[in-house]
PDB file of N, CA and C in Angstrom:
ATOM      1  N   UNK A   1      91.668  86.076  77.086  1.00  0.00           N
ATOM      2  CA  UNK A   1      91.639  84.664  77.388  1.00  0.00           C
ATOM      3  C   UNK A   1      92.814  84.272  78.272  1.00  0.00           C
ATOM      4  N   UNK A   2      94.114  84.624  77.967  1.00  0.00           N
ATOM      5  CA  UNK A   2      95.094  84.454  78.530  1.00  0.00           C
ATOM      6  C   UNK A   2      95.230  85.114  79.931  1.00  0.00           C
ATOM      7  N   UNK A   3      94.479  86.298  80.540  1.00  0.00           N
ATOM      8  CA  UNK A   3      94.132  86.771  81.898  1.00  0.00           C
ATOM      9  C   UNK A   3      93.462  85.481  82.300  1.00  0.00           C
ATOM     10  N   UNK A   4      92.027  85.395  81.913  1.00  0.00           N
ATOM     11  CA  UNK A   4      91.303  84.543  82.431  1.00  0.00           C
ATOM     12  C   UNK A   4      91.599  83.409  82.795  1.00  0.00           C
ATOM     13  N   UNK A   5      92.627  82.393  81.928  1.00  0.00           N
ATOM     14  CA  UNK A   5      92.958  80.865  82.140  1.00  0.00           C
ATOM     15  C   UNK A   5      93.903  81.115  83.141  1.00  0.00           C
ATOM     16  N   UNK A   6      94.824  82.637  83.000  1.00  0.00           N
ATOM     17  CA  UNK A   6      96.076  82.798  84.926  1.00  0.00           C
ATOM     18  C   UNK A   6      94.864  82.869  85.838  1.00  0.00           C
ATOM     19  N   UNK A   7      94.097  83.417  85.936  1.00  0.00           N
ATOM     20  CA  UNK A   7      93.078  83.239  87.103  1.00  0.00           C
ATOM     21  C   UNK A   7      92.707  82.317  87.759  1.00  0.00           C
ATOM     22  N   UNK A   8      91.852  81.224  86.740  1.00  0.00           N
ATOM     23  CA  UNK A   8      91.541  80.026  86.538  1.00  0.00           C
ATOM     24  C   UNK A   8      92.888  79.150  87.578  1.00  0.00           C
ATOM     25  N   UNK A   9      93.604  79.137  86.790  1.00  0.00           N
ATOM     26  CA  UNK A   9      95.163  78.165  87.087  1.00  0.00           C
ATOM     27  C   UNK A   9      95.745  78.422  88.515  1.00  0.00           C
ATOM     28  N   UNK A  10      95.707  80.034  88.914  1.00  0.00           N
ATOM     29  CA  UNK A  10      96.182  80.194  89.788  1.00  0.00           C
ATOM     30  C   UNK A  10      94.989  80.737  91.035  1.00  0.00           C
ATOM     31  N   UNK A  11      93.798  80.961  90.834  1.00  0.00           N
ATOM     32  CA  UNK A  11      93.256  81.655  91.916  1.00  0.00           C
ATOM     33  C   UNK A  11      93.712  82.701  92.364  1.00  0.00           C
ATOM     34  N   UNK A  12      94.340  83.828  91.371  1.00  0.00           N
ATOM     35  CA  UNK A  12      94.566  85.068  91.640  1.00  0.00           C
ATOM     36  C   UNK A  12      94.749  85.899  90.360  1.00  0.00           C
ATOM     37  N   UNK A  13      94.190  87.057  90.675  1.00  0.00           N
ATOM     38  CA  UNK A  13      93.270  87.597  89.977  1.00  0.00           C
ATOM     39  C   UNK A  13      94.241  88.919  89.647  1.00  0.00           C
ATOM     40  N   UNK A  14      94.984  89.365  90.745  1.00  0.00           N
ATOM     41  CA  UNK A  14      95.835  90.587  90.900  1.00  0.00           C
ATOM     42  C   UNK A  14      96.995  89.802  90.129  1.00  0.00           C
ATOM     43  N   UNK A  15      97.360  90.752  89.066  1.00  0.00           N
ATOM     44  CA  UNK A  15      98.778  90.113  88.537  1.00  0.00           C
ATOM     45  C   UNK A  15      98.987  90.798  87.081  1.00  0.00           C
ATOM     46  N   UNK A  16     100.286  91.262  86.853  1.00  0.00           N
ATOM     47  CA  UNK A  16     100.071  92.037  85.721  1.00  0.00           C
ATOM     48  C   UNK A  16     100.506  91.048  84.401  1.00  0.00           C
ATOM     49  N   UNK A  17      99.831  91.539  83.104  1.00  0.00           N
ATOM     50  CA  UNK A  17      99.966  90.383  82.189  1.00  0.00           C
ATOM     51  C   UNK A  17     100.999  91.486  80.759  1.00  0.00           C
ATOM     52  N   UNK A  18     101.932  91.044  80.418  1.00  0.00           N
ATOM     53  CA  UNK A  18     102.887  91.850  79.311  1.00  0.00           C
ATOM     54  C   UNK A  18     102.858  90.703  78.263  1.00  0.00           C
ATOM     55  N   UNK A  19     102.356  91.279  76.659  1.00  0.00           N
ATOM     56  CA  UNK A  19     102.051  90.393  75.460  1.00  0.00           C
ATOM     57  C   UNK A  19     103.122  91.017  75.112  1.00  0.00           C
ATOM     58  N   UNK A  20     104.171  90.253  74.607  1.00  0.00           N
ATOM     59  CA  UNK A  20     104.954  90.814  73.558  1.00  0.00           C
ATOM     60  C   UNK A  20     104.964  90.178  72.346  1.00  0.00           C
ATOM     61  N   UNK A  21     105.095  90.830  71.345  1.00  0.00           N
ATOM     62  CA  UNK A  21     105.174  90.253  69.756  1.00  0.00           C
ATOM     63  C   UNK A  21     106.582  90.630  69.659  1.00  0.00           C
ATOM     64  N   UNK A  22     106.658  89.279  68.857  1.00  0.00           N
ATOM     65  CA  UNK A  22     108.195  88.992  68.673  1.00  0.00           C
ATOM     66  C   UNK A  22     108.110  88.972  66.918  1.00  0.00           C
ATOM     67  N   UNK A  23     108.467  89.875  65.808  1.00  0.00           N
ATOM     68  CA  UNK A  23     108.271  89.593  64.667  1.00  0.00           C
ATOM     69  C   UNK A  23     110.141  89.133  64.194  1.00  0.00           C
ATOM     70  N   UNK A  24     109.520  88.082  62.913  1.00  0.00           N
ATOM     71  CA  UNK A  24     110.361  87.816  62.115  1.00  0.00           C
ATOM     72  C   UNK A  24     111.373  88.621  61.743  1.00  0.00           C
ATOM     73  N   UNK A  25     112.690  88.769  61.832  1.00  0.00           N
ATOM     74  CA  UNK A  25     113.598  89.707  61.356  1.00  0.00           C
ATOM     75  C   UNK A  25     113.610  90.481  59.762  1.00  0.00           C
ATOM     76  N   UNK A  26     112.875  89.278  59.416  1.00  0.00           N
ATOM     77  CA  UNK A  26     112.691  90.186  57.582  1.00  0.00           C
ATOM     78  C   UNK A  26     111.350  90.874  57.758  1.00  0.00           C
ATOM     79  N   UNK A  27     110.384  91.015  58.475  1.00  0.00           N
ATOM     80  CA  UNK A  27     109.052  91.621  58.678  1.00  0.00           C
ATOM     81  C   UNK A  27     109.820  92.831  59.091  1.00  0.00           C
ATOM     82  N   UNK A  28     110.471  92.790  60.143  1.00  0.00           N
ATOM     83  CA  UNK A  28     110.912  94.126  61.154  1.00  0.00           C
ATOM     84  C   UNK A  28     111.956  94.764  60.310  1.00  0.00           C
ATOM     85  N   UNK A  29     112.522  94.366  58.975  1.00  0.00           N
ATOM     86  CA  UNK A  29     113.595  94.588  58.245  1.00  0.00           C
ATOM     87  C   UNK A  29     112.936  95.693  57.215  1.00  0.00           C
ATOM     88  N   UNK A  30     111.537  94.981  56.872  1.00  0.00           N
ATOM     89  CA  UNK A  30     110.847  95.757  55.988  1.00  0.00           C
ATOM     90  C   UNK A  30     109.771  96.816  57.043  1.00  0.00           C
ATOM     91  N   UNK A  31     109.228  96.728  57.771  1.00  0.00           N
ATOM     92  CA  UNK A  31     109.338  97.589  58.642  1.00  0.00           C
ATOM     93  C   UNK A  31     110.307  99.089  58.911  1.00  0.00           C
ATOM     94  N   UNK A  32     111.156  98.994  58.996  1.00  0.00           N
ATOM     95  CA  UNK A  32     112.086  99.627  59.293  1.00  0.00           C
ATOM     96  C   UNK A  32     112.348 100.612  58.136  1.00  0.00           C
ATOM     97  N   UNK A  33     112.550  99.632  57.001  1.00  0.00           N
ATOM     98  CA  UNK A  33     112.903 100.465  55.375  1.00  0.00           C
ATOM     99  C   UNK A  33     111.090 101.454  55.174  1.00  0.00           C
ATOM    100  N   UNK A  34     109.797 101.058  55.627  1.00  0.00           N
ATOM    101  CA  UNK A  34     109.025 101.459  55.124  1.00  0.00           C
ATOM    102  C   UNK A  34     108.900 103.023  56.263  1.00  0.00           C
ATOM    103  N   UNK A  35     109.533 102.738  57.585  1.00  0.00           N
ATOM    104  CA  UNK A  35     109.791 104.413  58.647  1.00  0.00           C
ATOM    105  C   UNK A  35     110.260 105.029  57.809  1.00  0.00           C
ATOM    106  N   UNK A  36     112.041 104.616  57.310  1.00  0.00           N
ATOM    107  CA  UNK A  36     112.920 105.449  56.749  1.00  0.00           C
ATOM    108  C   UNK A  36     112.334 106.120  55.567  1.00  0.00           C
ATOM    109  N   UNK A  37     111.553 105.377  54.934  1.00  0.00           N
ATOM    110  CA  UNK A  37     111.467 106.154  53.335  1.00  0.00           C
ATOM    111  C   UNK A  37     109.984 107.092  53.581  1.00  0.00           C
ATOM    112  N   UNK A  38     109.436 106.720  54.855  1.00  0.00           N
ATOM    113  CA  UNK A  38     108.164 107.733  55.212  1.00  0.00           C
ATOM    114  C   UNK A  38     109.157 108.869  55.875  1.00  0.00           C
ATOM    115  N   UNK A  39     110.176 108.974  56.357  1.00  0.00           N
ATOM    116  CA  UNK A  39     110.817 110.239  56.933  1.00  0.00           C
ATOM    117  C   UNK A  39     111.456 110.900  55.655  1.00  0.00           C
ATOM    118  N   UNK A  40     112.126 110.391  54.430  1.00  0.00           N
ATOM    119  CA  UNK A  40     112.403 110.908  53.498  1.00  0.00           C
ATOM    120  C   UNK A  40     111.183 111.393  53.097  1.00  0.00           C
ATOM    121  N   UNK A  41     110.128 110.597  52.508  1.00  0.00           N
ATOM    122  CA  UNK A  41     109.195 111.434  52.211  1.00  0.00           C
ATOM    123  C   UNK A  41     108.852 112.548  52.624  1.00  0.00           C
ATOM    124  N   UNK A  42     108.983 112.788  53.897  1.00  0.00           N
ATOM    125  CA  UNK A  42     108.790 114.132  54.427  1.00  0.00           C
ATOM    126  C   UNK A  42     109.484 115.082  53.948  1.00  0.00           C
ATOM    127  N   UNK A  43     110.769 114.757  54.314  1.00  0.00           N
ATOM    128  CA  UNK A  43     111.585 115.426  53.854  1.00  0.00           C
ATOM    129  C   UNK A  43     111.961 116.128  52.640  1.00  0.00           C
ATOM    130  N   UNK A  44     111.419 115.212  51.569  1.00  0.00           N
ATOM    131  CA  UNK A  44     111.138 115.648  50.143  1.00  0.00           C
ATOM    132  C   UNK A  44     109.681 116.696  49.879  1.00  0.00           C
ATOM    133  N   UNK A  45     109.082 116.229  50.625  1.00  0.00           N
ATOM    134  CA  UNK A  45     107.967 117.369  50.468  1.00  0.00           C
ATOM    135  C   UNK A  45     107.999 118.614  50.955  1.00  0.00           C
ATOM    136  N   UNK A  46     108.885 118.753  51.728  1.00  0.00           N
ATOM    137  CA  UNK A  46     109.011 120.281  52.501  1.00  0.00           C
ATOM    138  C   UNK A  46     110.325 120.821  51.690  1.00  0.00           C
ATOM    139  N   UNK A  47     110.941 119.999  51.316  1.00  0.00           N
ATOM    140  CA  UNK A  47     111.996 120.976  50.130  1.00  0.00           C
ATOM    141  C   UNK A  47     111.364 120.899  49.018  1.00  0.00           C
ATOM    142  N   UNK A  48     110.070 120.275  48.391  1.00  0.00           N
ATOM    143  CA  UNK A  48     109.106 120.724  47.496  1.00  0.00           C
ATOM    144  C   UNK A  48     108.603 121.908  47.505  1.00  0.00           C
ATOM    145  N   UNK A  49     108.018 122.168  49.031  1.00  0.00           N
ATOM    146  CA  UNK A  49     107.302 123.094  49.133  1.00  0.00           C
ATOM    147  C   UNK A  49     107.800 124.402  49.043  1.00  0.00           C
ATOM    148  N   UNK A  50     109.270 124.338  49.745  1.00  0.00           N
ATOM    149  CA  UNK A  50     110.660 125.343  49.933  1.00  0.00           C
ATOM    150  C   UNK A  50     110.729 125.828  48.538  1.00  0.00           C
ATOM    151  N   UNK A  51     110.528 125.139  47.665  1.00  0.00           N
ATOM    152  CA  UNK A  51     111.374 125.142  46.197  1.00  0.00           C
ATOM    153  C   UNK A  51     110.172 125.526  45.341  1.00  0.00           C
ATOM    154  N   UNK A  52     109.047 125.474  45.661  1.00  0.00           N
ATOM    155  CA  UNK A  52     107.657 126.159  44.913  1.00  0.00           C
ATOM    156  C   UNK A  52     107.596 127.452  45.527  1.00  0.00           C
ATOM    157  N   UNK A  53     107.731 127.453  47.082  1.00  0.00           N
ATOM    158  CA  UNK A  53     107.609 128.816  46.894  1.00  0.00           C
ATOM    159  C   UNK A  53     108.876 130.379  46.506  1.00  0.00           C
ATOM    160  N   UNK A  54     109.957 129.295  46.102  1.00  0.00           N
ATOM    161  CA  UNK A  54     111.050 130.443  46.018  1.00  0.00           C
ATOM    162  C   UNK A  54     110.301 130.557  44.538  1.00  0.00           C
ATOM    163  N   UNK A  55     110.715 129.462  43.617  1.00  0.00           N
ATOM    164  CA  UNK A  55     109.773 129.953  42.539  1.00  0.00           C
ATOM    165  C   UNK A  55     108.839 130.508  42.308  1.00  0.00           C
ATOM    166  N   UNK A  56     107.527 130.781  42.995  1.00  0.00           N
ATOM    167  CA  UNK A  56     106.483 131.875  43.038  1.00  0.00           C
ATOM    168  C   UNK A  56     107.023 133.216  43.541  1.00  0.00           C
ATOM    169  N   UNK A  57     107.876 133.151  44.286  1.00  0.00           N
ATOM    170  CA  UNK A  57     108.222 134.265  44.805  1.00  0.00           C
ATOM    171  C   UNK A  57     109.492 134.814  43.658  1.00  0.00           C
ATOM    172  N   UNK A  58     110.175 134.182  42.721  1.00  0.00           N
ATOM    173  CA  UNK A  58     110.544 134.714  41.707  1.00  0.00           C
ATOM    174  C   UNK A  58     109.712 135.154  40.686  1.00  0.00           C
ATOM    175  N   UNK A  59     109.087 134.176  40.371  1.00  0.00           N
ATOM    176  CA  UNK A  59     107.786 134.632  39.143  1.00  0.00           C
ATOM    177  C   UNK A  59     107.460 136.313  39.523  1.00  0.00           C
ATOM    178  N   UNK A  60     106.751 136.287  41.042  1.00  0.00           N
ATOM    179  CA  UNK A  60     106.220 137.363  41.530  1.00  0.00           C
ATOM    180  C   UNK A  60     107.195 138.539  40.868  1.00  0.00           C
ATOM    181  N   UNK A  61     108.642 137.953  41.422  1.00  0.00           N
ATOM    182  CA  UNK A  61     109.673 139.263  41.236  1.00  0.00           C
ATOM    183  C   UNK A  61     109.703 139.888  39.811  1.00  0.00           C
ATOM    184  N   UNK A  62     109.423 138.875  38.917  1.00  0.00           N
ATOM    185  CA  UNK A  62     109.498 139.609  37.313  1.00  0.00           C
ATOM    186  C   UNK A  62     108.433 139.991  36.751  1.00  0.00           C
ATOM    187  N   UNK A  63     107.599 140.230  37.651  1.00  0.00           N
ATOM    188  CA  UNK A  63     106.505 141.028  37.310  1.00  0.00           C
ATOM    189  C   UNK A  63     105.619 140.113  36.658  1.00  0.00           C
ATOM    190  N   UNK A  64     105.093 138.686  37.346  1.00  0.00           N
ATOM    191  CA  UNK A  64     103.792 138.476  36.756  1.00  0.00           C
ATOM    192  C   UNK A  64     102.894 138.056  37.467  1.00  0.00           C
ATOM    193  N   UNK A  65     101.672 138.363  37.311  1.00  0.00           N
ATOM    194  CA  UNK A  65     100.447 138.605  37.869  1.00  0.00           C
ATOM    195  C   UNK A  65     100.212 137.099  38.688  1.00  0.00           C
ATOM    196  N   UNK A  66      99.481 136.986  39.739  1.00  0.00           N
ATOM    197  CA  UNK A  66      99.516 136.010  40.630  1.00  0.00           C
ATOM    198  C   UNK A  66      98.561 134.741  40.031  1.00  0.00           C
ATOM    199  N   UNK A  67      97.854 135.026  39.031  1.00  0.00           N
ATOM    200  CA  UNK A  67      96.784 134.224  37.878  1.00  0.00           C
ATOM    201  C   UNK A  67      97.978 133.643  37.419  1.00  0.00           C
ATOM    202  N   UNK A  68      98.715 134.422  36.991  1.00  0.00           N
ATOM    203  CA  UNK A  68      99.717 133.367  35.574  1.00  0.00           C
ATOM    204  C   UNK A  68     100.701 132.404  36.407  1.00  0.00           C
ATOM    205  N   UNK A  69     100.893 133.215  37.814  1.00  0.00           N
ATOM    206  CA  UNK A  69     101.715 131.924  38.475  1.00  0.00           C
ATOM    207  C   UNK A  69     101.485 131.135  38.694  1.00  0.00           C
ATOM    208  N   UNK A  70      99.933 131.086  39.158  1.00  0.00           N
ATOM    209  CA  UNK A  70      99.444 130.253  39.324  1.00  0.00           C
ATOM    210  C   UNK A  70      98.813 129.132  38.400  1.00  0.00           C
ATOM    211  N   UNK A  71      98.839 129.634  37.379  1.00  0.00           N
ATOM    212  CA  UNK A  71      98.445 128.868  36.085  1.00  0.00           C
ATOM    213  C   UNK A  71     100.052 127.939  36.110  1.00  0.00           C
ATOM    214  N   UNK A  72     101.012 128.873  35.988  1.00  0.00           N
ATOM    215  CA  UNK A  72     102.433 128.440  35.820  1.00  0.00           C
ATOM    216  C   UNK A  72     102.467 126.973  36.660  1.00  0.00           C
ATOM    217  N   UNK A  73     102.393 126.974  38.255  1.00  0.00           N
ATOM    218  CA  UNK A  73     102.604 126.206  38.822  1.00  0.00           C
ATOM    219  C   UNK A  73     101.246 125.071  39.148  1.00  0.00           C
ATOM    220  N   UNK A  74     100.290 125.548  38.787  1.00  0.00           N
ATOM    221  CA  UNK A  74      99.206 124.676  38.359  1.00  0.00           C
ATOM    222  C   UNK A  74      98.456 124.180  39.660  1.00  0.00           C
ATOM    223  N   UNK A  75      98.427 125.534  40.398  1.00  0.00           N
ATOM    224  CA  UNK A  75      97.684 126.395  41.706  1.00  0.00           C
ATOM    225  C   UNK A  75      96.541 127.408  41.604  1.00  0.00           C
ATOM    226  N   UNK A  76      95.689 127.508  42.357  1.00  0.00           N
ATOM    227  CA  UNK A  76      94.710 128.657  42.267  1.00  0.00           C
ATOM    228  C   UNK A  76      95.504 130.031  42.236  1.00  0.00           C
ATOM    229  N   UNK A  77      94.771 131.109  41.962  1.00  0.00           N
ATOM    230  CA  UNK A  77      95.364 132.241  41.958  1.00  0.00           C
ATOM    231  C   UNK A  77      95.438 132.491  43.800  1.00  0.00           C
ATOM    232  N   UNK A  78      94.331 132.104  44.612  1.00  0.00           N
ATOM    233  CA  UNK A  78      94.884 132.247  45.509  1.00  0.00           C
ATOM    234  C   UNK A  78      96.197 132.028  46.484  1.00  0.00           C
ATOM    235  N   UNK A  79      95.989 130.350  46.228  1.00  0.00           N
ATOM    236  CA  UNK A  79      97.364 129.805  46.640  1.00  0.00           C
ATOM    237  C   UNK A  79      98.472 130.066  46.220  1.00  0.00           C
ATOM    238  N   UNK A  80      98.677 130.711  44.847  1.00  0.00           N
ATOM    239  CA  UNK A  80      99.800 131.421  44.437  1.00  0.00           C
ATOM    240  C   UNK A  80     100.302 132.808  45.247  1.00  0.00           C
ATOM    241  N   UNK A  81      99.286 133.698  45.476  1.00  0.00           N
ATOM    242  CA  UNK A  81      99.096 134.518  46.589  1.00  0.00           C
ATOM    243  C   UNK A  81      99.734 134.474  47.692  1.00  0.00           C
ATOM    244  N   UNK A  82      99.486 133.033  48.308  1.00  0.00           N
ATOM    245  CA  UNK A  82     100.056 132.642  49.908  1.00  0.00           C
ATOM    246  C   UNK A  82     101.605 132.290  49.432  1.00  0.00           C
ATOM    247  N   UNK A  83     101.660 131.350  48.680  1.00  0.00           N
ATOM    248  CA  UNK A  83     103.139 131.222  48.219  1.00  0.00           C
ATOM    249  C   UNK A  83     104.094 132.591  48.056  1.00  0.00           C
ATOM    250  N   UNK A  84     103.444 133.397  47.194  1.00  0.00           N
ATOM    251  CA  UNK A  84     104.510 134.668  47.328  1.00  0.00           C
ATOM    252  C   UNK A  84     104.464 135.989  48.513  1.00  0.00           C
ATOM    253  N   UNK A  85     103.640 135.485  49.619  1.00  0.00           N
ATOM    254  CA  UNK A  85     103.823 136.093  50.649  1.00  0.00           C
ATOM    255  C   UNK A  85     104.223 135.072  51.690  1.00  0.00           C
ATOM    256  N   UNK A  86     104.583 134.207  51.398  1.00  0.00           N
ATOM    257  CA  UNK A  86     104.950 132.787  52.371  1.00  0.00           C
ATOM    258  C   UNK A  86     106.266 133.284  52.970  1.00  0.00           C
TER     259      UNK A  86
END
């Protein structure tokens, strides 16, 4: 709409149009806190993942069968598998 009524107004048609949103400082405040704690999240899940598989890969070391680790960590026997060859 806002192309159309510069057209209208001006009889020219060539012209570039930039919308900017301007948000509230407490919107962009909470914004901001909801990036940060999605990059922690990450971050927490890959030293999850770090930290399951040293543990499978210990289990593995004391000799138990890739079923019970997986029972242990409450994984298929396969995925226990990938974990202790991870």
């Amino acid at each position: 709409m806002a192309r159309d009524l510069i057209t209208v107004m001006t009889q020219d048609a060539d012209f570039a149009l930039t919308i900017e949103t301007k948000l509230p400082q407490s919107v962009q405040e909470h914004l901001d806190e909801a990036r940060r704690l999605r990059k922690e999240e990450a971050e927490c899940r890959s030293n999850a993942a770090r930290e399951t598989r040293a543990a499978a890969q210990e289990l593995h070391g004391m000799g138990l069968a890739l079923q019970q680790i997986g029972d242990i960590l409450g994984v298929s026997r396969q995925r226990a598998h990938q974990l202790v060859n991870a």
